[in-house]
C-alpha atoms as a PDB file:
ATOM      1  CA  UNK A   1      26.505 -25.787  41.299  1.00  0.00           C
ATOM      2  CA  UNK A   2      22.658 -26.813  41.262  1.00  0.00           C
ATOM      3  CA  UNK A   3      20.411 -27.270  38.646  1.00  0.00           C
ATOM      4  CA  UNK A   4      16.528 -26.543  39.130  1.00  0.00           C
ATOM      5  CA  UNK A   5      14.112 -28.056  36.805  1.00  0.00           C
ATOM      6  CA  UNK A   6      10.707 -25.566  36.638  1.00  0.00           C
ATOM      7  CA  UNK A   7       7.792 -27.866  35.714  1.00  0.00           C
ATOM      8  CA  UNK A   8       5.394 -24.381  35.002  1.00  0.00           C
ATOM      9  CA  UNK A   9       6.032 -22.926  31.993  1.00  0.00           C
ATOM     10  CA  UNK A  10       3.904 -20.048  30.650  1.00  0.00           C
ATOM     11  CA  UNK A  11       3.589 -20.085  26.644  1.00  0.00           C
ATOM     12  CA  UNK A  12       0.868 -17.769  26.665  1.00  0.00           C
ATOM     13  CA  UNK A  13       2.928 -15.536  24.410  1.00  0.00           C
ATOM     14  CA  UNK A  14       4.364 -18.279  22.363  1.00  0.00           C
ATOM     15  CA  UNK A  15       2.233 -18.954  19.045  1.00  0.00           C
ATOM     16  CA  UNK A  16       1.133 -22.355  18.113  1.00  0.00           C
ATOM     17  CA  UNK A  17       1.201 -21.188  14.779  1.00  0.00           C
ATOM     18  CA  UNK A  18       4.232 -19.417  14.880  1.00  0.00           C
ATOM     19  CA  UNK A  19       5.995 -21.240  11.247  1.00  0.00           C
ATOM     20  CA  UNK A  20       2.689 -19.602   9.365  1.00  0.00           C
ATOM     21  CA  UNK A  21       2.894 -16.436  11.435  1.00  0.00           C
ATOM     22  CA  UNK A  22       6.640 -15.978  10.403  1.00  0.00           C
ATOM     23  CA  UNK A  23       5.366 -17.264   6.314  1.00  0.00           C
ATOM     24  CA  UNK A  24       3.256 -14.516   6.539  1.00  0.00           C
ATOM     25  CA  UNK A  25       5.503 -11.554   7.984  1.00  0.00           C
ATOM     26  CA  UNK A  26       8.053 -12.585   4.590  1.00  0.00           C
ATOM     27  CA  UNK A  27       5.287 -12.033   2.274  1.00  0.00           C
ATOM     28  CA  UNK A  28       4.199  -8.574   3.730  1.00  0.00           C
ATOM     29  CA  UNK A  29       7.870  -7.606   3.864  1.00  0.00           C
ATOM     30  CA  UNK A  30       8.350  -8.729   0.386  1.00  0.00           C
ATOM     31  CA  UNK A  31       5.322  -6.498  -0.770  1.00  0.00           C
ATOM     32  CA  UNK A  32       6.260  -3.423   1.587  1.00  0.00           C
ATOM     33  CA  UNK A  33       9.815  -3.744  -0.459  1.00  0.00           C
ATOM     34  CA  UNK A  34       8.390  -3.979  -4.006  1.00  0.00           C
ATOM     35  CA  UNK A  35       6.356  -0.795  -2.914  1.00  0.00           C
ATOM     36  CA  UNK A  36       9.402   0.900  -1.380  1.00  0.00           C
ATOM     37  CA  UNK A  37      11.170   0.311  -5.109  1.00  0.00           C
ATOM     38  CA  UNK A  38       8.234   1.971  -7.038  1.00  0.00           C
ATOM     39  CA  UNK A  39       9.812   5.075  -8.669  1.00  0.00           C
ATOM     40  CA  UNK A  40       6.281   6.837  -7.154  1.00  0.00           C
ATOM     41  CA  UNK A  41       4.382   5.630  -4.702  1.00  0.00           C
ATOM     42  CA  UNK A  42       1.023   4.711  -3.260  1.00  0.00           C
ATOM     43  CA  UNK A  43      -0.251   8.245  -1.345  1.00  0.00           C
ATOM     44  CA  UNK A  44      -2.540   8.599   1.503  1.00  0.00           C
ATOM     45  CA  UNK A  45      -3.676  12.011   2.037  1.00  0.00           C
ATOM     46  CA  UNK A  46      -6.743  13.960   3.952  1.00  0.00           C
ATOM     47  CA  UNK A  47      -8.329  16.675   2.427  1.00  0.00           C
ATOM     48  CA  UNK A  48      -9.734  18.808   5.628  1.00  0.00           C
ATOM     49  CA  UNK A  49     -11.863  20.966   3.293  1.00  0.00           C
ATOM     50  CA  UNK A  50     -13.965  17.803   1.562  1.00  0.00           C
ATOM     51  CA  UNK A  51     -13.679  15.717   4.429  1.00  0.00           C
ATOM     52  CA  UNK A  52     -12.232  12.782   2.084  1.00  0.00           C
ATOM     53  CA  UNK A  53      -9.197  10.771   2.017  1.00  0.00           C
ATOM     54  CA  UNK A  54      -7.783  10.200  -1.674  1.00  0.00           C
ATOM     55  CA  UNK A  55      -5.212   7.541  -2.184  1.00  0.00           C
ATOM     56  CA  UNK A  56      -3.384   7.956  -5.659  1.00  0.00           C
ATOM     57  CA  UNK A  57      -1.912   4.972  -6.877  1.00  0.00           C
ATOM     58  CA  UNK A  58       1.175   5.373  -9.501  1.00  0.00           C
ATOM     59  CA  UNK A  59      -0.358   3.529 -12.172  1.00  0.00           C
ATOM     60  CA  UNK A  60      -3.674   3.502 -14.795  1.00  0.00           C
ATOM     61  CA  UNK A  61      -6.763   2.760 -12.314  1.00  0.00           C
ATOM     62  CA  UNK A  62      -7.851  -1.155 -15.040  1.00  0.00           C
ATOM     63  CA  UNK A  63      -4.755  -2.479 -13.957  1.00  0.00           C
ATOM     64  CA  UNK A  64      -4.569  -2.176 -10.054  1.00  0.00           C
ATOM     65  CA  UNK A  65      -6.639  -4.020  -7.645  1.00  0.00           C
ATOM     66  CA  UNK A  66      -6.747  -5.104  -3.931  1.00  0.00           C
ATOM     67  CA  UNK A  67      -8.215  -3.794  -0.525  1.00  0.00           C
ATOM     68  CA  UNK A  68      -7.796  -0.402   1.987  1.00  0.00           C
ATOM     69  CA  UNK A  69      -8.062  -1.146   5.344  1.00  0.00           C
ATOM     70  CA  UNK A  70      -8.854   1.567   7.988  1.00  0.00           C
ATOM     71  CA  UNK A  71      -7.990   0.446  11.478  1.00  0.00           C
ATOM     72  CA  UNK A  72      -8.640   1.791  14.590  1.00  0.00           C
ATOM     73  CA  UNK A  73      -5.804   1.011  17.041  1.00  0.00           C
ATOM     74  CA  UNK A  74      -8.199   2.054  20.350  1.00  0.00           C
ATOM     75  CA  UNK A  75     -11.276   1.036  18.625  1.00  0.00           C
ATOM     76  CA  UNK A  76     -11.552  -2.217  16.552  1.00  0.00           C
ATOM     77  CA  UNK A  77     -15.329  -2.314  16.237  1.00  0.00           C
ATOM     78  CA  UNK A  78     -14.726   0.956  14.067  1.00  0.00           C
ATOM     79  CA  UNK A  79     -12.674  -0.766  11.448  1.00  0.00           C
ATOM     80  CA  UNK A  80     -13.691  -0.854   7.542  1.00  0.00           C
ATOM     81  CA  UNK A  81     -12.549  -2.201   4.683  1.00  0.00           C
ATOM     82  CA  UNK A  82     -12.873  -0.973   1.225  1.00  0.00           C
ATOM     83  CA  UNK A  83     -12.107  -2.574  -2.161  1.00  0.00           C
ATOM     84  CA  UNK A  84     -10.148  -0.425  -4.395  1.00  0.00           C
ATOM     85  CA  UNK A  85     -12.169   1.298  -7.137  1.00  0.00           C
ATOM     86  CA  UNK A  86     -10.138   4.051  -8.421  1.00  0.00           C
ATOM     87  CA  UNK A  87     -11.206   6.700 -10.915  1.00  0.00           C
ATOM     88  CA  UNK A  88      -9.764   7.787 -14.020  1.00  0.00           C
ATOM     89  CA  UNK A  89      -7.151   9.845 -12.699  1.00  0.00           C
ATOM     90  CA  UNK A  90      -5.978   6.278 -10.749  1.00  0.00           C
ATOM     91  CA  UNK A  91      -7.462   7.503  -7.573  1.00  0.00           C
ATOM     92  CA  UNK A  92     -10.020   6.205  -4.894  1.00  0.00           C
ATOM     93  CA  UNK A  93     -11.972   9.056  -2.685  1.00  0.00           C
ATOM     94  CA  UNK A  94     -13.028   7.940   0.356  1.00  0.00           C
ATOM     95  CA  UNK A  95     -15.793  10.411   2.112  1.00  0.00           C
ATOM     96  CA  UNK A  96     -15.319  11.166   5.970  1.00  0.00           C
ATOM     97  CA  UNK A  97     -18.111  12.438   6.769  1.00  0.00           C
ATOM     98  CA  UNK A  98     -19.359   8.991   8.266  1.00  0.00           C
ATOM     99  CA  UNK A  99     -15.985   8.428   9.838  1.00  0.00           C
ATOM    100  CA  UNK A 100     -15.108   8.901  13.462  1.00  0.00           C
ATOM    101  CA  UNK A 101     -12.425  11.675  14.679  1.00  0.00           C
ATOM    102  CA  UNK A 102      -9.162  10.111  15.572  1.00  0.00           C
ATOM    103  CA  UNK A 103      -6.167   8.376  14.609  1.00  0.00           C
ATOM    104  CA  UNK A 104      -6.413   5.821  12.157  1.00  0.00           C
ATOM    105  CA  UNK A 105      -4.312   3.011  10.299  1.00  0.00           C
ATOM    106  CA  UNK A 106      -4.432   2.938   6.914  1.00  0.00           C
ATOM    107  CA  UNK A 107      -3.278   0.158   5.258  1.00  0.00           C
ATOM    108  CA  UNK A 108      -3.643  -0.820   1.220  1.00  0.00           C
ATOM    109  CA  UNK A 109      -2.910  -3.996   0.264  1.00  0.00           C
ATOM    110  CA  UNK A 110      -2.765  -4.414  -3.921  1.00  0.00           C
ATOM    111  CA  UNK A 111      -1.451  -6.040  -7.054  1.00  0.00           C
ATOM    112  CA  UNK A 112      -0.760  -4.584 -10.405  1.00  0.00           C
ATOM    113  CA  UNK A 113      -0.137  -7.521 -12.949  1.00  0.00           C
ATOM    114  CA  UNK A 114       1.119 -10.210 -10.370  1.00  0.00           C
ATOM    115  CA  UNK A 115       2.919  -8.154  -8.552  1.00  0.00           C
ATOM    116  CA  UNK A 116       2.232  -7.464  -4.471  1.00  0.00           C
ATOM    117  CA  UNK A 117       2.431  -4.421  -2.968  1.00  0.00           C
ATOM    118  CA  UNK A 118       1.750  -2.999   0.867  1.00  0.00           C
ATOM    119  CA  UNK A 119       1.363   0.420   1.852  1.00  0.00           C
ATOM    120  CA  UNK A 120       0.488   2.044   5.088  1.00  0.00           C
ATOM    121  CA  UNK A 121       0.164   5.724   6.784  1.00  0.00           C
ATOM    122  CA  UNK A 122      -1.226   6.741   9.917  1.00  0.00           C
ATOM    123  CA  UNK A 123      -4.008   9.447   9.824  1.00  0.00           C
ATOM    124  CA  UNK A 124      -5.363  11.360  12.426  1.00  0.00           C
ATOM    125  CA  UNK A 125      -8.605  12.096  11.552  1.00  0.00           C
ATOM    126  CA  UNK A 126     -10.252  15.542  12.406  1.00  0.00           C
ATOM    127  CA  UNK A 127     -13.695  16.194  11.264  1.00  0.00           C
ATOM    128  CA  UNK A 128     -14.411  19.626  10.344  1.00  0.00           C
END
């Protein structure tokens, strides 16, 4: 039986702020549930013929608020971030036309009334 003590130890993938890191994965868990138990949800769709997204949100357009975050997985000097501004019909258009082609992470991040909710979809983008 022998015992070897290793005096190199790589903790390049070990966080120093790993306690905060784990604080923060709750919360977006907790808001991805409290979306999840919405009777309708958050959508995400792209509309080929108007080159726009439109994300409909479930309730009147004065009570939600928060941000949508496109994300580029291959590209992160393309990412953008939008507040949300929805219309009347509770929905925010977002034009493509300015967008690059390719897949893209959308992720919306909102409150209605002190309540926290997290949505995401993946899009790939095509520009007509």
């Amino acid at each position: 039986f022998q015992v070897i003590k290793s005096t190199k130890y790589d903790n390049s993938l070990v966080s120093k702020e790993y306690y905060k890191e784990d604080l923060a994965y709750q919360v977006k868990y907790d808001k991805i549930q409290n979306s999840i138990n919405l009777e309708s949800r958050v959508s995400i769709d792209f509309d080929r013929h108007e080159d726009e997204i439109i994300i409909s949100f479930p309730f009147a357009a004065d009570e939600v608020e928060g941000k949508i975050v496109f994300y580029r997985p291959s590209t992160q000097d393309l990412d953008m971030e939008f507040d949300i501004q929805l219309d009347a019909s509770s929905k925010m258009t977002i034009p493509t036309g300015k967008i690059s082609s390719g897949r893209w992470r959308i992720s919306v991040d909102w409150n209605r009334g002190g309540e926290y909710y997290f949505d995401e979809q993946v899009i790939d983008l095509i520009q007509s």
